[in-house]
Protein backbone atom coordinates (compact mmCIF):
# COMPACT_ATOMS: atom_id res chain seq x y z
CA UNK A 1 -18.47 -16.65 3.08
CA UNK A 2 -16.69 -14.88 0.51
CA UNK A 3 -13.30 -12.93 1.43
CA UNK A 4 -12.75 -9.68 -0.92
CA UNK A 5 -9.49 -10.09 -2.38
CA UNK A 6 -6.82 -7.01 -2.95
CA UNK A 7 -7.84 -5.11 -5.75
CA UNK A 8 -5.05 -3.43 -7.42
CA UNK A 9 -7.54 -1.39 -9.81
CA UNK A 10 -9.77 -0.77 -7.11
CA UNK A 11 -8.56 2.91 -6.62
CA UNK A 12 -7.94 4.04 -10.36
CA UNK A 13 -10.64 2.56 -12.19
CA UNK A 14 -13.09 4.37 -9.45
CA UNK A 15 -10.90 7.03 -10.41
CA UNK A 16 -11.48 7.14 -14.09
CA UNK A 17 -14.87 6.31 -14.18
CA UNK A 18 -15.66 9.48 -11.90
CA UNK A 19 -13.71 11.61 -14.31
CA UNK A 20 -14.44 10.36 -17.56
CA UNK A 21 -18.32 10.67 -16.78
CA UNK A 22 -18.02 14.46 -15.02
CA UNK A 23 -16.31 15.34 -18.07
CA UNK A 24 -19.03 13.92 -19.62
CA UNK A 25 -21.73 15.37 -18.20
CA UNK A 26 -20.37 18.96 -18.45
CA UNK A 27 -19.49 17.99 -22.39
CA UNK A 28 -23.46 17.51 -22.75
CA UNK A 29 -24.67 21.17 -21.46
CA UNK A 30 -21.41 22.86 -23.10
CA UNK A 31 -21.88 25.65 -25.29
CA UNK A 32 -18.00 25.44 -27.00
CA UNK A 33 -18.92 28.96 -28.70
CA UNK A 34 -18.47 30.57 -25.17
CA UNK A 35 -14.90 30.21 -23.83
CA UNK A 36 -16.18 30.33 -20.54
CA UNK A 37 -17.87 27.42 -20.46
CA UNK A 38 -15.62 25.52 -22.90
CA UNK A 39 -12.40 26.03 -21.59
CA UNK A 40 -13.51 24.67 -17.69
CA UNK A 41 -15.36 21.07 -19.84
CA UNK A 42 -11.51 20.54 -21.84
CA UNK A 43 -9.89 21.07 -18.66
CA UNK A 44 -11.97 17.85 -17.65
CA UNK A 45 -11.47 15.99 -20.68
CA UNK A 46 -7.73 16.76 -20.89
CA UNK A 47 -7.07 15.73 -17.35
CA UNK A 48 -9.00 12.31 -17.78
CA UNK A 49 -7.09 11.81 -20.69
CA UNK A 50 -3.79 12.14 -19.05
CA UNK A 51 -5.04 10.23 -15.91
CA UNK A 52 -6.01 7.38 -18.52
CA UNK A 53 -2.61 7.27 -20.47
CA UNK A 54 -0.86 7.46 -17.41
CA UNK A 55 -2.68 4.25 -15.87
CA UNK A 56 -1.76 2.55 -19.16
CA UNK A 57 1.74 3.60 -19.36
CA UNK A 58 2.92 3.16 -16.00
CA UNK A 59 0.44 1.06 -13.77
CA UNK A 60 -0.50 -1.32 -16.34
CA UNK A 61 2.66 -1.78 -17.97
CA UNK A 62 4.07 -3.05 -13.84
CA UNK A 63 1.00 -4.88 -13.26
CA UNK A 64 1.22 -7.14 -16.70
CA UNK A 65 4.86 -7.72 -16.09
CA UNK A 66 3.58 -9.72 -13.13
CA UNK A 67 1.95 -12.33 -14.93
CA UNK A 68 3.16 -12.22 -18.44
CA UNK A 69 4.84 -15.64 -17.81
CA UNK A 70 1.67 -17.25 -16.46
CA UNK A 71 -0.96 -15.63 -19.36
CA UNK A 72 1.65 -14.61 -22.10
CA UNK A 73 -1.42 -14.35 -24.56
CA UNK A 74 -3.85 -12.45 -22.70
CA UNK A 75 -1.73 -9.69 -21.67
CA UNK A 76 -0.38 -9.92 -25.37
CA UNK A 77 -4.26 -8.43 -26.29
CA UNK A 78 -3.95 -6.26 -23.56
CA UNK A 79 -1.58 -4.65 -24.86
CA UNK A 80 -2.73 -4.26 -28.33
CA UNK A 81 -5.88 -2.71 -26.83
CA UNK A 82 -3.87 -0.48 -24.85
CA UNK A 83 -2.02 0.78 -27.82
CA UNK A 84 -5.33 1.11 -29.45
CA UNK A 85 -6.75 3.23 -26.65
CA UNK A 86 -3.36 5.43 -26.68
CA UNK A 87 -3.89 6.20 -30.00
CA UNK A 88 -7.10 7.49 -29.56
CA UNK A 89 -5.88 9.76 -26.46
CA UNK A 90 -3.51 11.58 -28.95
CA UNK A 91 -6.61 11.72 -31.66
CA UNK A 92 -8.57 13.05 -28.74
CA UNK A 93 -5.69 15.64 -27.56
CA UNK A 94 -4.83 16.67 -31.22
CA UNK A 95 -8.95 17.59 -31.62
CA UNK A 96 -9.32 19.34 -28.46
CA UNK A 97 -6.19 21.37 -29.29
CA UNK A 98 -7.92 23.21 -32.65
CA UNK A 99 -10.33 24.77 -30.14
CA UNK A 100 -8.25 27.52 -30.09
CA UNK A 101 -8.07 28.50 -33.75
CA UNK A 102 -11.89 28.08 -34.08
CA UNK A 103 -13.30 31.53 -34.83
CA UNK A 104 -16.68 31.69 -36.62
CA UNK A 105 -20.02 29.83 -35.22
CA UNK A 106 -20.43 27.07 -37.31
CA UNK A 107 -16.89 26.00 -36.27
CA UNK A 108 -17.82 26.16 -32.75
CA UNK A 109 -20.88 23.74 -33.71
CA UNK A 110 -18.99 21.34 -35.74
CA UNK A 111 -16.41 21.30 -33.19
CA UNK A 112 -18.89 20.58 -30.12
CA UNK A 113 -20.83 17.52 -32.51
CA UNK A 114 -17.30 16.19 -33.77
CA UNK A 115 -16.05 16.21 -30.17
CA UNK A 116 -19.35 14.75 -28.14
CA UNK A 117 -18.87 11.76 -30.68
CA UNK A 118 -15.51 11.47 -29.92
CA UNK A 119 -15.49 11.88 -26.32
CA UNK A 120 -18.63 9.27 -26.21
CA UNK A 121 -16.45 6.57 -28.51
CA UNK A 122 -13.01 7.45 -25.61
CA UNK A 123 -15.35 7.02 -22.61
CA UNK A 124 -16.73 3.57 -24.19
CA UNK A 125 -13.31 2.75 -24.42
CA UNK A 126 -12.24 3.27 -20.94
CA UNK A 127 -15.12 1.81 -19.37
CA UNK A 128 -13.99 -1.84 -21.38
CA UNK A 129 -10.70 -1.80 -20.11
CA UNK A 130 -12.03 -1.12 -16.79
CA UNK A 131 -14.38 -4.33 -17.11
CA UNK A 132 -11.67 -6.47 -18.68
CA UNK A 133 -9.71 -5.75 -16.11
CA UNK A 134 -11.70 -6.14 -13.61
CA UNK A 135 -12.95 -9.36 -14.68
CA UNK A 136 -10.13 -10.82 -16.63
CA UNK A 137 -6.42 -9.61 -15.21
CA UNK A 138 -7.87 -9.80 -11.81
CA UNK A 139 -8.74 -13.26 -11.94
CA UNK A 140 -5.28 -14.10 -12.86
CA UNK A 141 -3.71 -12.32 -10.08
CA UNK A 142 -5.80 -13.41 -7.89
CA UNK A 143 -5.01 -17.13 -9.13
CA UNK A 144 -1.52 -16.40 -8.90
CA UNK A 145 -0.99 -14.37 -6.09
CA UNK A 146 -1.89 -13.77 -2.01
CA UNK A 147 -2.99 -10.50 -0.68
CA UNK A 148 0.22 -9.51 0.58
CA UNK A 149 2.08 -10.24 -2.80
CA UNK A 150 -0.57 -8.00 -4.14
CA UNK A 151 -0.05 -5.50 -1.89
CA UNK A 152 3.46 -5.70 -2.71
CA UNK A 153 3.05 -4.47 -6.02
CA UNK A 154 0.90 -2.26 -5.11
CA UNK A 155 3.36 -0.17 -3.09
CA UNK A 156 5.63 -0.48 -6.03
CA UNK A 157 2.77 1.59 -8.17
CA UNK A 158 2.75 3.94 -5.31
CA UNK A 159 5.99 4.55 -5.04
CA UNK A 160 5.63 5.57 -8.96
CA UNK A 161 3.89 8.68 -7.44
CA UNK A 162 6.45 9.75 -5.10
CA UNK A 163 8.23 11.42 -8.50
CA UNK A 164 8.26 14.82 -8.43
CA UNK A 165 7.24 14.85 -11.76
CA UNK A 166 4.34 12.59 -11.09
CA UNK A 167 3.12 15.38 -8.37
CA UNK A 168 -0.63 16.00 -10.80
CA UNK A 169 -1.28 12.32 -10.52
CA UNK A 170 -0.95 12.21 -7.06
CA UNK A 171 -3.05 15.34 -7.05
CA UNK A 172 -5.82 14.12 -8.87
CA UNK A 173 -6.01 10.86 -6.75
CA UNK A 174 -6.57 12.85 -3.51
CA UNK A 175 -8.99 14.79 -5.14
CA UNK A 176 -11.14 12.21 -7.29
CA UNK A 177 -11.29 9.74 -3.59
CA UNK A 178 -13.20 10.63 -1.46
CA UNK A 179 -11.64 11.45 2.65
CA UNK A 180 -13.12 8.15 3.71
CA UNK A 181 -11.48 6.37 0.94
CA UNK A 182 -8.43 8.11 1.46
CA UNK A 183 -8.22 7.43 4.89
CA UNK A 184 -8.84 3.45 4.62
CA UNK A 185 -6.26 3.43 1.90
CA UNK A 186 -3.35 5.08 4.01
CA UNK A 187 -4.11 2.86 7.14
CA UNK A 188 -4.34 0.32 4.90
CA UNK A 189 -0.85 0.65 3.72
CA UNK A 190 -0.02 1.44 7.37
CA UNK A 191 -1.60 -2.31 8.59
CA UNK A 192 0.54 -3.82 6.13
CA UNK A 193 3.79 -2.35 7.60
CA UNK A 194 4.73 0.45 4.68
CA UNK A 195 5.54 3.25 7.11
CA UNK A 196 7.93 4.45 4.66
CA UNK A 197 5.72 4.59 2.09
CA UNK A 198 2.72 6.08 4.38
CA UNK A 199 5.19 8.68 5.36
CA UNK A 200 6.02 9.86 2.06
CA UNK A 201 2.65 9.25 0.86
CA UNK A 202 1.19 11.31 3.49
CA UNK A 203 3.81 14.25 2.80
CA UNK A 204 2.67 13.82 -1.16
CA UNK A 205 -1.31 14.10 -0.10
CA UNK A 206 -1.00 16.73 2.10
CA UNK A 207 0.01 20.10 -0.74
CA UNK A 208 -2.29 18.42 -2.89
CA UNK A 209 -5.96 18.14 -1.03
CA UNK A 210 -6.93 21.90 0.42
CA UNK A 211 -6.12 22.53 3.74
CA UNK A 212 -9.37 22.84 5.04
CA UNK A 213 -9.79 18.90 3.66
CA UNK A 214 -6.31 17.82 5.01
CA UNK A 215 -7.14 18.51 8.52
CA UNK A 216 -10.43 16.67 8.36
CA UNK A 217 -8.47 13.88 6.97
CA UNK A 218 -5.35 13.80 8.72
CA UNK A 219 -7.24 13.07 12.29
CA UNK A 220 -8.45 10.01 10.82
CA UNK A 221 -5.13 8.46 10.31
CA UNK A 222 -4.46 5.88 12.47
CA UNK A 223 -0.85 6.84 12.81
CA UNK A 224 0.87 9.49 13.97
CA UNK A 225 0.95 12.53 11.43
CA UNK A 226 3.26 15.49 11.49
């Protein structure tokens, strides 16, 4: 029998994958010469963007620390691809930014073709790091680490979130999972003795989910909330 390891991915690749193909699928029936249906489909984009460059600036860059020593060449390619995959989030940014100063119909076409292709190229992108991670940087912390080393650095990427200034990301995490998910990951954290960090956790989900989801939620917990 098989034992499912720790996954530290588990929760943001599910993430990204949700958001970059909703953004896709609204991208598809978009009509970018109407504002009100463009400006809703870049919200989407925009936010997966920033959910993406976050993930490779903050999570990644703790996660490959961890076993630099061990695979010093892998996470060497890693982080070329990352870089590679940052600099098409600016391209991306920089494109969906001259939506504003289009003004004539044919712009509004070009725009919608250039940024379908473009959006298509990012979300091919995302969904290989996802698999090499997956397949590749999981295998070597697996190899190298036990669960509760894992979930040791695990609560160091959470703690990341507790940042005021990281308040969206926590947002869109409790809002891209669904209340199952979030409940098994809190009680989780709680089973593994982090009632610190499910404290302040729970105090960072709680303004970010509506209220009408929070108490659904919060019942679920298997320790006490306030």
């Amino acid at each position: 029998m098989n034992n499912v390891r720790h996954n530290l991915f588990e929760r943001t690749h599910k993430i990204l994958s949700r958001m970059v193909f909703d953004a896709g699928m609204y991208l598809q029936q978009t009509e970018f010469s109407c504002q009100n249906q463009a400006k809703p489909v870049i919200v989407r984009m925009e936010d997966s963007i920033d959910f993406f460059r976050y993930h490779i600036i903050h999570e990644d860059a703790l996660i490959y620390n961890s076993i630099v020593n061990a695979a010093p060449y892998i996470v060497a390619l890693m982080e070329k691809a990352n870089a590679r995959d940052l600099r098409m989030t600016t391209t991306l940014d920089e494109k969906l930014n001259e939506y504003n100063s289009l003004c004539i119909k044919q712009s509004f076409e070009n725009f919608g073709d250039e940024i379908r292709a473009m959006y298509f190229s990012y979300t091919t992108a995302v969904l290989q790091h996802i698999h090499t991670e997956s397949k590749v940087i999981n295998d070597i912390l697996f190899s190298l680490f036990g669960d509760e080393q894992l979930v040791d650095i695990e609560m160091q990427l959470v703690r990341q979130m507790f940042a005021p200034e990281n308040n969206w990301y926590a947002r869109h995490i409790m809002n891209w999972i669904t209340g199952p998910e979030i409940i098994s990951w809190i009680n989780g954290i709680a089973a593994n003795g982090y009632s610190n960090e499910v404290e302040q956790l729970l105090a960072t989900t709680k303004p970010a989910i509506p209220s009408e989801r929070w108490q659904v939620i919060s019942q679920n917990f298997s320790m006490q909330v306030a």
